[in-house]
Protein backbone atom coordinates (compact mmCIF):
# COMPACT_ATOMS: atom_id res chain seq x y z
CA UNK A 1 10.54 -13.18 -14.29
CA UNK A 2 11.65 -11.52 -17.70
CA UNK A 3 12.87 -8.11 -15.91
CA UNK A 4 15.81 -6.68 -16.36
CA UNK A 5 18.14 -3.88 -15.69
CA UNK A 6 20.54 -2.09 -18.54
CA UNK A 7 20.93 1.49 -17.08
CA UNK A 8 23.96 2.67 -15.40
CA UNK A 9 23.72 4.60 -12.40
CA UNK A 10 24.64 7.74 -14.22
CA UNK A 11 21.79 7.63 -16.36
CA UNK A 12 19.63 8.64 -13.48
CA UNK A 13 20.66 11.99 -12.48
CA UNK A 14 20.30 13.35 -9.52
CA UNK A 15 17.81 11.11 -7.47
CA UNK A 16 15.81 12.76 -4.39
CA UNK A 17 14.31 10.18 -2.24
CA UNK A 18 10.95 11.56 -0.64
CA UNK A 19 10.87 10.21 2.91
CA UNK A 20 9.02 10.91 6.07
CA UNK A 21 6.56 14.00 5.06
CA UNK A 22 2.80 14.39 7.20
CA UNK A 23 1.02 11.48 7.36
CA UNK A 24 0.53 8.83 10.27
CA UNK A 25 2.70 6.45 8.46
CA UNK A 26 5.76 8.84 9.06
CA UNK A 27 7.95 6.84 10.63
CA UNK A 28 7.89 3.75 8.69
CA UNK A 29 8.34 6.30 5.21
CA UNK A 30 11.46 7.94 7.17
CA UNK A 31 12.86 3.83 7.40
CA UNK A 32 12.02 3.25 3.91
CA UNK A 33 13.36 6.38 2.41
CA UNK A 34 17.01 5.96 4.05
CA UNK A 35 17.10 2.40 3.14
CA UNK A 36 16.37 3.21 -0.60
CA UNK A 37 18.90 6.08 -0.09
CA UNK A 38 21.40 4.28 1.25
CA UNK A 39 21.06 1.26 -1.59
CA UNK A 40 21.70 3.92 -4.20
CA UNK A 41 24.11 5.56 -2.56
CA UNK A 42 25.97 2.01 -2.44
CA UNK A 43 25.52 1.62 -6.10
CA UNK A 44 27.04 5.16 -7.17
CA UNK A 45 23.63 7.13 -7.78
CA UNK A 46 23.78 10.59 -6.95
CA UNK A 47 21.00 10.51 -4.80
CA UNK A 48 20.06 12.98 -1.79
CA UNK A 49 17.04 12.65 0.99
CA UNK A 50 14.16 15.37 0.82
CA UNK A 51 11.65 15.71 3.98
CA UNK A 52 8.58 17.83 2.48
CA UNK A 53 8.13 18.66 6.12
CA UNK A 54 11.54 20.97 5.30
CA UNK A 55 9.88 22.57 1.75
CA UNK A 56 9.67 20.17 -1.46
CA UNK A 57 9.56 23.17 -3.51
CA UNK A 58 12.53 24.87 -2.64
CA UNK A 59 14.29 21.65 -2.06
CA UNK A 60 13.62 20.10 -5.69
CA UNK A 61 14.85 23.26 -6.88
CA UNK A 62 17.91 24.34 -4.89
CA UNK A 63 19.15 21.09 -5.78
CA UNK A 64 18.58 20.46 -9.51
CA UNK A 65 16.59 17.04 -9.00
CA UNK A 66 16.21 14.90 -12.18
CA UNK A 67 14.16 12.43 -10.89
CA UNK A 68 12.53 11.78 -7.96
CA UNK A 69 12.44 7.94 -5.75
CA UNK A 70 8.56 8.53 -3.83
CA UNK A 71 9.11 6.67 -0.43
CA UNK A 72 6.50 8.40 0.87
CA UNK A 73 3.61 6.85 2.21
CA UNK A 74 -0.12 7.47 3.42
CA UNK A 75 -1.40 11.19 2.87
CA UNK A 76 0.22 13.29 0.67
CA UNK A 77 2.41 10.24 -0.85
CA UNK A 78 -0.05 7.75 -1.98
CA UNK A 79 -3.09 9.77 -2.58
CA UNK A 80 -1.96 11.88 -6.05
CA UNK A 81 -0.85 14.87 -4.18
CA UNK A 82 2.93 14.49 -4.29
CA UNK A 83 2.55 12.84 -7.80
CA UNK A 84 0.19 16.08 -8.71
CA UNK A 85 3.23 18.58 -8.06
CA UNK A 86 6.00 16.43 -9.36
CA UNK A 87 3.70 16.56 -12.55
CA UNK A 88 3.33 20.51 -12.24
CA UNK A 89 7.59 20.83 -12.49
CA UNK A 90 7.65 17.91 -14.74
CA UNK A 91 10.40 16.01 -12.46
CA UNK A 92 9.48 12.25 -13.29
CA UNK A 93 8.72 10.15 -10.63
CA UNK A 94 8.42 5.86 -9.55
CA UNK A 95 5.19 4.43 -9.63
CA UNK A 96 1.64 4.77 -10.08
CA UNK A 97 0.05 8.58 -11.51
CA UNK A 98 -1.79 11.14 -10.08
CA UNK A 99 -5.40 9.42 -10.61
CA UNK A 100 -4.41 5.84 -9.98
CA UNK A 101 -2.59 7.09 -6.93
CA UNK A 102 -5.60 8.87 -5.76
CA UNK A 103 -8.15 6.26 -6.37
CA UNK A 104 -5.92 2.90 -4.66
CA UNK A 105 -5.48 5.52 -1.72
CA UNK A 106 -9.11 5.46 -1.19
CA UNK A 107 -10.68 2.16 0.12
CA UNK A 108 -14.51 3.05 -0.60
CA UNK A 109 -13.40 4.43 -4.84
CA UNK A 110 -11.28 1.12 -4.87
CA UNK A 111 -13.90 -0.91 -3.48
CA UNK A 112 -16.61 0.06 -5.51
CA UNK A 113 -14.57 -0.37 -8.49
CA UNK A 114 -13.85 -3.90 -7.70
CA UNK A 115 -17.45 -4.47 -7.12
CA UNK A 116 -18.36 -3.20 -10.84
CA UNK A 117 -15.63 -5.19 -11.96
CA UNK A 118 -17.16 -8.18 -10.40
CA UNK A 119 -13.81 -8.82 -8.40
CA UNK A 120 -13.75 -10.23 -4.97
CA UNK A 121 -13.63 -8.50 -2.17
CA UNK A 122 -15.43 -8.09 1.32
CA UNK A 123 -19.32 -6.78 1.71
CA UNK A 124 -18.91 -2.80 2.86
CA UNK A 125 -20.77 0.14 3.34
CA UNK A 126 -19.25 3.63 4.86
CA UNK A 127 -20.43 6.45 7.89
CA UNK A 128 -19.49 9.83 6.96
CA UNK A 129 -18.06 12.31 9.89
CA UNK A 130 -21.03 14.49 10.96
CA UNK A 131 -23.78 12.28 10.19
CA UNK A 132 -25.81 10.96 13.16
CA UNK A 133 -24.65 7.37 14.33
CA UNK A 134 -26.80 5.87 16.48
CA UNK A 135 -26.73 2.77 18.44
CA UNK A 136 -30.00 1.45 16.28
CA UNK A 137 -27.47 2.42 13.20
CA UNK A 138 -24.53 -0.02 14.39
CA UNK A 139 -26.71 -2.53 14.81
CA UNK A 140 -28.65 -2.08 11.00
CA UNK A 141 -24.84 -2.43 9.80
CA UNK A 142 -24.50 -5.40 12.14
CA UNK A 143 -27.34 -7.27 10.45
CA UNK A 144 -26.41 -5.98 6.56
CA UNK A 145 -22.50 -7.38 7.07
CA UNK A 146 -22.36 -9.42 9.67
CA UNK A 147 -21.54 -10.58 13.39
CA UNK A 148 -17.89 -9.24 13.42
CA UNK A 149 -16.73 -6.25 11.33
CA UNK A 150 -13.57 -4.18 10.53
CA UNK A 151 -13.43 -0.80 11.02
CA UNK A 152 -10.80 1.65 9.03
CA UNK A 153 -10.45 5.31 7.92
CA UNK A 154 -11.07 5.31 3.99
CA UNK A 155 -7.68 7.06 3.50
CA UNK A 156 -5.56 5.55 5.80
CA UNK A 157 -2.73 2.70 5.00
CA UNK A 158 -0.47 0.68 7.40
CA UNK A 159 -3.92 -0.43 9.14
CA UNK A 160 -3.63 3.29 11.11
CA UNK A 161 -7.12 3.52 12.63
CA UNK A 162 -8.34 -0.03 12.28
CA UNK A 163 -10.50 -1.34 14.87
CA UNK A 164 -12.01 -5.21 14.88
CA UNK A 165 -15.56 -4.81 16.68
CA UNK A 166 -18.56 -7.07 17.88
CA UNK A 167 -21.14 -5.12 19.72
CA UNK A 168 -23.23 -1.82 18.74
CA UNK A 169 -21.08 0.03 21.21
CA UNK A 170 -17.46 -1.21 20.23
CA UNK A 171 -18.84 -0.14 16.43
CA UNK A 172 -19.17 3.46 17.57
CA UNK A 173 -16.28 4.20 18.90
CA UNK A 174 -13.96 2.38 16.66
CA UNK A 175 -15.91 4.55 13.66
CA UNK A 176 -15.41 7.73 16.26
CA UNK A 177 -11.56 6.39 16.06
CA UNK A 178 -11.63 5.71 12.22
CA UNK A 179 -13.04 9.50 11.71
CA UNK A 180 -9.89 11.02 13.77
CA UNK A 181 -8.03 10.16 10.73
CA UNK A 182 -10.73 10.28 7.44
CA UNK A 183 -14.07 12.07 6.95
CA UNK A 184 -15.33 8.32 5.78
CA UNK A 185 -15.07 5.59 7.79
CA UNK A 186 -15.51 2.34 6.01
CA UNK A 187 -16.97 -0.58 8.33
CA UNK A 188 -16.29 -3.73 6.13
CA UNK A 189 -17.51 -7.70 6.77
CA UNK A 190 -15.00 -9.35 9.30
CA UNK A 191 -13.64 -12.21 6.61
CA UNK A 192 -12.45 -15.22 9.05
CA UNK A 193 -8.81 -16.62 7.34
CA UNK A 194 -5.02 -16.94 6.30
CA UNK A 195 -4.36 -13.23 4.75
CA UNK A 196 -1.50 -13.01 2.08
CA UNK A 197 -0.62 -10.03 -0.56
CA UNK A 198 1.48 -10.12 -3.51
CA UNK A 199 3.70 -7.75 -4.81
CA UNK A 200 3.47 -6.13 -8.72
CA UNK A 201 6.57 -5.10 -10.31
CA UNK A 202 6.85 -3.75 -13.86
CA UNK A 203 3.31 -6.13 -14.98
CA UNK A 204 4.86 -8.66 -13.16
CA UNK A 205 3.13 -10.83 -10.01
CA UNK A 206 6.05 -11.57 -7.37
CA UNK A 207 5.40 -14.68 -5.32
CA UNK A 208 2.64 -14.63 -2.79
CA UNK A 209 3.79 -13.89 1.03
CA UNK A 210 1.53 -15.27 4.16
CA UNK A 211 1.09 -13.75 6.92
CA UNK A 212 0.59 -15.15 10.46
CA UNK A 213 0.53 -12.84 13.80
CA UNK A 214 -0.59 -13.69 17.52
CA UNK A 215 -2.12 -10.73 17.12
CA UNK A 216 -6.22 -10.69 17.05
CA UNK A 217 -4.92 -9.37 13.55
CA UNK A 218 -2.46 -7.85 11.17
CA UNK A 219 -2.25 -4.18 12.13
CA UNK A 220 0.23 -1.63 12.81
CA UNK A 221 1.85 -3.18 15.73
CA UNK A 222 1.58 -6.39 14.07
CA UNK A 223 3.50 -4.91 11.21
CA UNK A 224 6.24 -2.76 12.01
CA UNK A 225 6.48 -3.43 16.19
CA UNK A 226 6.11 -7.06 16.54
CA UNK A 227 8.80 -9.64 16.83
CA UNK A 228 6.53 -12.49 16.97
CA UNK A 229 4.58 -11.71 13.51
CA UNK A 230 6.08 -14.57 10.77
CA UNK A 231 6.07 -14.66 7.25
CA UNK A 232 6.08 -17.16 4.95
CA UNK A 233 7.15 -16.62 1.54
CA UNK A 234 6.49 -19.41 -0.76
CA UNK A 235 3.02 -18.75 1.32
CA UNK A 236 2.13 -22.39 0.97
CA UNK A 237 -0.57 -22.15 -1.56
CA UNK A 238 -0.59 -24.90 -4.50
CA UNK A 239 0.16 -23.96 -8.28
CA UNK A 240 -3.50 -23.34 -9.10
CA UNK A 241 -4.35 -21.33 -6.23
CA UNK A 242 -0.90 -19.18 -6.14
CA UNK A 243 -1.80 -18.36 -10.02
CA UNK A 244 -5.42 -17.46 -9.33
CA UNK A 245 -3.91 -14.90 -6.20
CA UNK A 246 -1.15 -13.78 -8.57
CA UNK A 247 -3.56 -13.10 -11.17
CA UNK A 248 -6.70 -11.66 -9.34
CA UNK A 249 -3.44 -9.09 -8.12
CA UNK A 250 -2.70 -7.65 -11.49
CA UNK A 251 -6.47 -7.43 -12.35
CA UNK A 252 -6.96 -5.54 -9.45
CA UNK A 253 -4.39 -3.60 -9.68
CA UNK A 254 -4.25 -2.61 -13.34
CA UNK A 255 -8.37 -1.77 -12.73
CA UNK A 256 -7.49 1.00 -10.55
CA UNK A 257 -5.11 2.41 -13.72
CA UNK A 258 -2.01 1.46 -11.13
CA UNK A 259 1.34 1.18 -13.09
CA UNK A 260 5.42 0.34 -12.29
CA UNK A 261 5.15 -1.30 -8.54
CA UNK A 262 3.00 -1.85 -5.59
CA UNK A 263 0.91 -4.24 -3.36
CA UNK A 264 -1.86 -6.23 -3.15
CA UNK A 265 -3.42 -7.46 0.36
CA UNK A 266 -5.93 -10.24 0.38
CA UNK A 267 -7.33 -12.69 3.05
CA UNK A 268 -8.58 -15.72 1.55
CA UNK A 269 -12.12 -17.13 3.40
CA UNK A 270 -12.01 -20.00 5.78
CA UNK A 271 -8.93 -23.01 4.60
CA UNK A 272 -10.16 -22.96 1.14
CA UNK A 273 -12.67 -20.15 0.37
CA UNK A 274 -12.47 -17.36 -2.18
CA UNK A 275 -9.29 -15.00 -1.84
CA UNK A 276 -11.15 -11.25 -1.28
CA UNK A 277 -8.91 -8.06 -1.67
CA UNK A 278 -8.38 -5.59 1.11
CA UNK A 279 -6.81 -2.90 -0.56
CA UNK A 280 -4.00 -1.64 -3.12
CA UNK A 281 -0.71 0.07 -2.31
CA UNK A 282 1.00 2.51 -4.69
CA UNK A 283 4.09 2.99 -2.42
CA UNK A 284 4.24 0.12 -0.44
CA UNK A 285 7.07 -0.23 2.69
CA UNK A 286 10.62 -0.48 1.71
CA UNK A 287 12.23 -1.60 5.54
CA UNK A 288 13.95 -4.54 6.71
CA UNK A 289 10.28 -6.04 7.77
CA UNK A 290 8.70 -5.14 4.56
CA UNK A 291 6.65 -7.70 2.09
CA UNK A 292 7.94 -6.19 -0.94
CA UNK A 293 11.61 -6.94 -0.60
CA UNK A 294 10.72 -10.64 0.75
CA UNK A 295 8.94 -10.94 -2.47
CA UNK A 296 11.69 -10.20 -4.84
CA UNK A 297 13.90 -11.84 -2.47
CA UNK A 298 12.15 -15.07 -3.20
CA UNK A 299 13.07 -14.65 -7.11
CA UNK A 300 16.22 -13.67 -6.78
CA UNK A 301 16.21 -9.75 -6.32
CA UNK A 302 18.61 -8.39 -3.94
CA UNK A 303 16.86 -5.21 -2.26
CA UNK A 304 19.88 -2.77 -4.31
CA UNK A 305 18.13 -4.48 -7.53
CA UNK A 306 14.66 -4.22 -6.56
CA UNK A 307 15.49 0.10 -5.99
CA UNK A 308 16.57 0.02 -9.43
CA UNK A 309 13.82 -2.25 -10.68
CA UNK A 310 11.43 0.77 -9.26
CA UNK A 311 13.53 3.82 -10.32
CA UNK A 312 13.46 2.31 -13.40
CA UNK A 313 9.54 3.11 -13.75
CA UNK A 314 10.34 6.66 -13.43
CA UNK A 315 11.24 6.22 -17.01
CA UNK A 316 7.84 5.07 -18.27
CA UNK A 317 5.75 7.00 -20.69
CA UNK A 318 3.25 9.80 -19.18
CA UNK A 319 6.26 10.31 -16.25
């Protein structure tokens, strides 16, 4: 994969590991933060857990942080915020910037990127909190995308909020439910298919996963919850279509300005269609479920490897 590792575990400083914090995806940040912690720990980093819910500020401070491990995700972790104020005390930090952060966080900025870019992904359009959504609406949006359609807040990850609807009616309330966690609710074209993501680290494309649930389809239950929800990592695809995926993944990814490590979801149409791209993760899950460590696991990563792999972007330039 051409990575490779040459710092000691000194050479870090003092690591904080952001975990758990505001947003919806709490709990699953609070599993991903201690099992980072806990792999550093194991390898001799001096590395200590910091809840924002408890004061970043003072935290950062009273502890002399060098660097700083962002296990954070949704609100606040993936959207530029935390990456903002890291910036303001210049403590360096993994992953993507402030604006990349900020723009993969939102679905609709993403989206219409891709678009411009001419890179796949699924027909949209968006209903803002406030405005008037009418029956006669859902069903204009029904005829412009589509007999089925997703539903999702615009800054929202770990499918929090996602509805799958099929009648004027279902379409209101799952955009009432999208709008409990966004002021934008982005109603996309229901794609019928296999979905799959693959996982970026340091320029690199991991190995393509596949995901299968009994679920009508992958969302939070189906993610963190379920014990029936498989994986399948080689995902099955042949050489030219696992390049394509891999490739279409770093394009994607880099077009957003995304850097160091992260994830990109797709769901490829029908048994052979065109693979379309859901979204982009900046901070993607780091627990025992999680796509990421499968991934690396599938090239020979261990997970205490893959933490390093990611503190290591901490180091890049503009951090």
């Amino acid at each position: 994969m051409g990575l490779s590792l040459t710092r000691t575990p000194q050479e870090y400083g003092r690591v904080a590991v952001l975990l758990g914090g505001h947003s919806a995806e709490r709990e699953v940040s609070l599993q991903s933060g201690e099992a980072i912690y806990a792999a550093l720990i194991s390898a001799g980093v001096d590395a200590v857990k910091i809840d924002p819910v408890d004061g970043l500020y003072e935290q950062l401070k009273s502890q002399n942080i060098t660097r700083v491990f962002i296990a954070l995700h949704g609100r606040d972790g993936e959207d530029g915020v935390v990456q903002g104020f890291l910036k303001t005390l210049n403590i360096p930090f993994t992953g993507s910037d402030v604006g990349s952060a900020a723009i993969s966080m939102n679905k609709l900025l993403s989206k219409q990127i891709w678009q411009q870019l001419e890179i796949p992904t699924a027909r949209f359009s968006t209903v803002k909190h406030g405005e008037s959504f009418s029956e006669v609406d859902a069903r204009r949006l029904f005829a412009k995308l589509g007999s089925v359609l997703f539903v999702k807040p615009v800054k929202e990850g770990s499918s929090v909020g996602m509805s799958k609807v099929k009648t004027p009616q279902e379409l209101i309330s799952a955009v009432k439910l999208a709008h409990q966690y966004d002021v934008h609710a982005l109603v996309e074209s229901y794609i019928s298919g296999k979905e799959y993501t693959v996982t970026v680290l340091k320029g690199k494309a991991l190995p393509s996963i596949s995901m299968q649930t009994p679920r009508e389809f992958y969302d939070y239950e189906a993610k963190y919850e379920s014990t029936t929800t498989e994986y399948f990592c080689p995902s099955g695809l042949n050489d030219i279509d696992e390049s394509e995926v891999q490739s279409l993944a770093l394009r994607a990814f880099e077009s957003l300005g995304c850097t160091g490590w992260g994830r990109v979801d797709f769901i490829r149409e029908g048994e052979s269609g065109p693979f379309l791209i859901l979204e982009a993760n900046t901070v993607p899950g780091m627990t025992e479920s999680s796509l990421v460590p499968k991934a690396a696991n599938a090239v020979g990563i261990s997970f205490e490897k893959l933490v390093f792999h990611i503190l290591d972007t901490s180091f890049s330039p503009g951090q």
